[in-house]
N, C-alpha and C. Protein backbone atom coordinates (compact mmCIF):
# COMPACT_ATOMS: atom_id res chain seq x y z
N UNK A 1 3.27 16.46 -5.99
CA UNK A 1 3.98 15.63 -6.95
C UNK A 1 3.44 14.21 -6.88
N UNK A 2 2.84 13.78 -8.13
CA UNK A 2 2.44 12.33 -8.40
C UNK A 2 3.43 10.71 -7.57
N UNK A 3 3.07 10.11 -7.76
CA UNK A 3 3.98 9.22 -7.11
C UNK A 3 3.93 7.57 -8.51
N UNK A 4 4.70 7.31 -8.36
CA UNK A 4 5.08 5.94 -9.00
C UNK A 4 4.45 4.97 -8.14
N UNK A 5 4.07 4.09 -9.57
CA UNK A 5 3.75 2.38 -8.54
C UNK A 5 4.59 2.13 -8.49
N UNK A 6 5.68 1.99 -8.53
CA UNK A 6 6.97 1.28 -8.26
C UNK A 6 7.67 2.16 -7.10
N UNK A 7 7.69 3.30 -7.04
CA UNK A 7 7.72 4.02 -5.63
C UNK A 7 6.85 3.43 -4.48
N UNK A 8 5.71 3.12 -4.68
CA UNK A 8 4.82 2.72 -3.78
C UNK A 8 5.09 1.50 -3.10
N UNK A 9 5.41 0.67 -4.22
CA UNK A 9 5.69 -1.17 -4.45
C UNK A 9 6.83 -0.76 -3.06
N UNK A 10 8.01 0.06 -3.53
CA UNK A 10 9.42 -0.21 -3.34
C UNK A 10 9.13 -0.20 -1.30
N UNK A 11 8.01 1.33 -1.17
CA UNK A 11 7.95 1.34 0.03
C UNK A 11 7.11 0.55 0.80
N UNK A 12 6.06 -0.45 0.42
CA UNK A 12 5.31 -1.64 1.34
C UNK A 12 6.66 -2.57 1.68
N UNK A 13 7.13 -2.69 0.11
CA UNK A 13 8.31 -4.07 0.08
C UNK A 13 9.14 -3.80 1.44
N UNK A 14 9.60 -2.60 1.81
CA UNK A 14 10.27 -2.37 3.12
C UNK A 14 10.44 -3.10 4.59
N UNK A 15 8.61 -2.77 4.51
CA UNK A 15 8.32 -3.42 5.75
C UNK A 15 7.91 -4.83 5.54
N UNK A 16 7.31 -5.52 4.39
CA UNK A 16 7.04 -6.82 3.81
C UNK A 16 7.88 -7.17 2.87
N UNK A 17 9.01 -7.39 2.98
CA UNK A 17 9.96 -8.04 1.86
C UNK A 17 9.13 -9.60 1.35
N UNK A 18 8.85 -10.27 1.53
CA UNK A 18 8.06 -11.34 1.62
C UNK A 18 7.09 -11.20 0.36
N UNK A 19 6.26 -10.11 0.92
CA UNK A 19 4.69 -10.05 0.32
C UNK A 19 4.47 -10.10 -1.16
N UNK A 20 3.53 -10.58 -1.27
CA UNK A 20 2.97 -10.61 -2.92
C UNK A 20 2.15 -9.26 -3.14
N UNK A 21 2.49 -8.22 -3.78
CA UNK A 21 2.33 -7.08 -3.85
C UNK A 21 1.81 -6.49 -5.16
N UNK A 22 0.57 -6.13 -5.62
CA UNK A 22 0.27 -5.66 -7.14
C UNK A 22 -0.38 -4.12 -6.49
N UNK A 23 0.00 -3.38 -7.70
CA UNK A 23 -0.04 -1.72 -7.60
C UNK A 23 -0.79 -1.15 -8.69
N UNK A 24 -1.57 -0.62 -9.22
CA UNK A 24 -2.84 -0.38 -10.01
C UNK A 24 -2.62 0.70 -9.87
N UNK A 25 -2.40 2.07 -11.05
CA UNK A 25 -2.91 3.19 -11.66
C UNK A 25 -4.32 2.99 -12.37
N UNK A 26 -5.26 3.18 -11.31
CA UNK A 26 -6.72 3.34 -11.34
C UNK A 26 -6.98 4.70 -12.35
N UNK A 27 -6.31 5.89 -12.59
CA UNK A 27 -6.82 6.75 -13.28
C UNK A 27 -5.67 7.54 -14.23
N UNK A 28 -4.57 6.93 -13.97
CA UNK A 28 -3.36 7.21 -15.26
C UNK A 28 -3.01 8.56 -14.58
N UNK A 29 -2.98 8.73 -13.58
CA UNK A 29 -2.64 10.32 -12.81
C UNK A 29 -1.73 9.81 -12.06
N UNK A 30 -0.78 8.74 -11.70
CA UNK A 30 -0.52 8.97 -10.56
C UNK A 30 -0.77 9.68 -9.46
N UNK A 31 -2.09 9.34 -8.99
CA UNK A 31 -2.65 9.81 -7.49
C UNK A 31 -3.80 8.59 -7.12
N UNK A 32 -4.20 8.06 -7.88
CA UNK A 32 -5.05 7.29 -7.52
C UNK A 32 -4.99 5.71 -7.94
N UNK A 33 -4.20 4.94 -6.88
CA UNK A 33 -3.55 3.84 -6.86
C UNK A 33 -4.53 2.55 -6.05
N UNK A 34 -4.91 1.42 -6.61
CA UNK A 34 -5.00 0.39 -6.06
C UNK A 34 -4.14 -0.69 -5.24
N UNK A 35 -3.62 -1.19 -3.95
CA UNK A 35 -2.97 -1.79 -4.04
C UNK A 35 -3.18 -3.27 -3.20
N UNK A 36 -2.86 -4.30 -3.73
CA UNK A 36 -3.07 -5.71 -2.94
C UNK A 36 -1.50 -6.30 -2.51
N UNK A 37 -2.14 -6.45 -0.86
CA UNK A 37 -0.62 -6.87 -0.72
C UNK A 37 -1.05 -7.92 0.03
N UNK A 38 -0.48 -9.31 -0.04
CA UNK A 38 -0.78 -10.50 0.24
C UNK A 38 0.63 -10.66 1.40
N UNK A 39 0.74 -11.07 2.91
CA UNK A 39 1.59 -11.37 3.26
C UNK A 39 1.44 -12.41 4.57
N UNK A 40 2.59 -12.99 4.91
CA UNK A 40 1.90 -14.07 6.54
C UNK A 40 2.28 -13.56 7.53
N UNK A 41 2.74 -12.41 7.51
CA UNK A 41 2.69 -11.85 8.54
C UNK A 41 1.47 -11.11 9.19
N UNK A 42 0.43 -11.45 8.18
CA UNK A 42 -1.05 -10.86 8.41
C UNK A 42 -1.93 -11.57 9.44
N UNK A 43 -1.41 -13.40 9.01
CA UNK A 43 -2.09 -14.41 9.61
C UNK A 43 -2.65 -14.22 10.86
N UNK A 44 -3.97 -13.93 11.24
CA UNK A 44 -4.24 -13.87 12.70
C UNK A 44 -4.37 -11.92 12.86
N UNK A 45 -4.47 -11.22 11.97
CA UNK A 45 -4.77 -9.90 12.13
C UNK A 45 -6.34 -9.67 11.62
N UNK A 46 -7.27 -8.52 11.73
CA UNK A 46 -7.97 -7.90 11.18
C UNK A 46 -7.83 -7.50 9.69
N UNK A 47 -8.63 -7.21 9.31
CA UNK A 47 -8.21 -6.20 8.12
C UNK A 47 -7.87 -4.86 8.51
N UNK A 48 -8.75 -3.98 9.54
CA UNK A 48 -7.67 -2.66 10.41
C UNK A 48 -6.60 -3.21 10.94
N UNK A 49 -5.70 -4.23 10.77
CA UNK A 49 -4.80 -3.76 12.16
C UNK A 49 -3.90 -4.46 10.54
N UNK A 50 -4.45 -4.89 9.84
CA UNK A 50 -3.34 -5.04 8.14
C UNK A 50 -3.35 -3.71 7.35
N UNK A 51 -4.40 -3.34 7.20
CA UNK A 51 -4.20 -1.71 6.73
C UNK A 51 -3.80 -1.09 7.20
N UNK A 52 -4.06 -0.71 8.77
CA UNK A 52 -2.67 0.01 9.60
C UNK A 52 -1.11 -0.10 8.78
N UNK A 53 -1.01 -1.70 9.03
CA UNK A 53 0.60 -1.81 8.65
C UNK A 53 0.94 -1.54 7.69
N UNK A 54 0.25 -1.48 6.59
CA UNK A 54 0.91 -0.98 5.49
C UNK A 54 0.49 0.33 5.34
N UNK A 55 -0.40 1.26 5.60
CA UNK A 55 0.33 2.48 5.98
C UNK A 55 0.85 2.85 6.67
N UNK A 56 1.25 2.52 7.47
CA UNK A 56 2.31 2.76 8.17
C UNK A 56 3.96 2.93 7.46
N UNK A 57 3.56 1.67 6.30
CA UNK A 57 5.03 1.73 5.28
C UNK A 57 4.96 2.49 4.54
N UNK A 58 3.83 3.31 4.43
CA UNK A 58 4.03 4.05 3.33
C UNK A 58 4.45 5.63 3.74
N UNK A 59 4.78 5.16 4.93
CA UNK A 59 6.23 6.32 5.98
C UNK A 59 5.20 8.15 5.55
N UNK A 60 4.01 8.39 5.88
CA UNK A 60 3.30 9.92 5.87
C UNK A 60 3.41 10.19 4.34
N UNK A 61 3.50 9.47 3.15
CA UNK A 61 3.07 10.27 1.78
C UNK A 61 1.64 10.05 1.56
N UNK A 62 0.78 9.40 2.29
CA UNK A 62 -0.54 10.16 1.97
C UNK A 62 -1.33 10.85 2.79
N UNK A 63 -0.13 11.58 3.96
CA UNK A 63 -0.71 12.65 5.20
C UNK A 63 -1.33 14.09 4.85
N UNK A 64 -2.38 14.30 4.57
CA UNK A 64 -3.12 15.64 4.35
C UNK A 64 -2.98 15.74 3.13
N UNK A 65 -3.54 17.50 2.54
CA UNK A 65 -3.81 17.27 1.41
C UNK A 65 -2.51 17.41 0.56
N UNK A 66 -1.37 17.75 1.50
CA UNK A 66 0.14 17.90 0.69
C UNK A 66 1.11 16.64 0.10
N UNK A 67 -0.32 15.46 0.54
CA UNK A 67 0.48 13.94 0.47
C UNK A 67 1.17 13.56 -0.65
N UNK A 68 2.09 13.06 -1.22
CA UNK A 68 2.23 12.89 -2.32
C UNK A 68 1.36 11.53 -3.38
N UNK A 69 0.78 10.75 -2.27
CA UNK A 69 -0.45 9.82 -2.57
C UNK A 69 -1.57 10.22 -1.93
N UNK A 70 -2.51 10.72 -3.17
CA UNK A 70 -3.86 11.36 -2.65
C UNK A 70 -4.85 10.11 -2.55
N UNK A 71 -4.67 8.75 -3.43
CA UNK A 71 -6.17 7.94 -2.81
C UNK A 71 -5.08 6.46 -2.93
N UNK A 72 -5.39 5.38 -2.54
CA UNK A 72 -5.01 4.09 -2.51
C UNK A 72 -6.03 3.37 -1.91
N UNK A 73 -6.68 2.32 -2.35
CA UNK A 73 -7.77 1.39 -2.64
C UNK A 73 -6.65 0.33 -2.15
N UNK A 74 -6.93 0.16 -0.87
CA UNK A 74 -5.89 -1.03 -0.02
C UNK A 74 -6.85 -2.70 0.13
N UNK A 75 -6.70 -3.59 -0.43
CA UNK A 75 -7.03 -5.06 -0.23
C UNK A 75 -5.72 -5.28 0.81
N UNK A 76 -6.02 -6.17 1.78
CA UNK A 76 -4.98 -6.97 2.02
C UNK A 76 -5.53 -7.97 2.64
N UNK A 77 -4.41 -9.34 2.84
CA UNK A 77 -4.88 -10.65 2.94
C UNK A 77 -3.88 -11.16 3.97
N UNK A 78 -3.91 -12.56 4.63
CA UNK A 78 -2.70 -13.36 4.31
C UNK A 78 -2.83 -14.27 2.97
N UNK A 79 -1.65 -15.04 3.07
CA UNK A 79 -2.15 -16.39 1.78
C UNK A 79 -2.51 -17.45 2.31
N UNK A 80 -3.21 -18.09 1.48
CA UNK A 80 -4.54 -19.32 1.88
C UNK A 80 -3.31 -20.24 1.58
C-alpha cells in the first residue's frame, strides 16, 4: 500500500516537531518520495548519523520489500 506525503511529513514531524520539512512525489505513485528536512537538532551531526534519525522516524515503513515506502531521496541539513 502506497503511502501519503503527508503521512510521511506527519511521521518525521514526530521526532522533529521543529523542522522545516518538504515531501516530493517524484513519480505520482506514491512510492517514490523526495524528502528535505532542515532541523538544529542536526547541528554538529554527519549526514549518516541525520539520515539515521530520520529513519528512524519513519518507525520500519520502508523495511524490506513489504515496506509501505519503497524509495525516499533523503537531503538533510541543519539551518545556516
Amino acid at each position: 500500500m502506497a503511502m501519503q506525503a503527508k503521512d510521511i511529513e506527519d511521521l518525521i514531524r514526530l521526532s522533529f516537531p521543529d523542522a522545516k520539512i518538504t515531501i516530493t512525489d517524484l513519480a505520482g505513485d506514491g512510492n517514490h518520495y523526495a524528502a528535505e528536512v532542515i532541523d538544529a537538532s542536526f547541528k554538529g551531526q554527519n549526514r549518516v548519523q541525520q539520515q539515521r534519525a530520520v529513519y528512524a522516524a519513519l518507525k520500519g515503513k520502508m523495511d524490506g520489500s513489504q515496506g509501505e515506502l519503497h524509495a525516499l531521496a533523503l537531503t538533510t541539513k541543519a539551518p545556516e
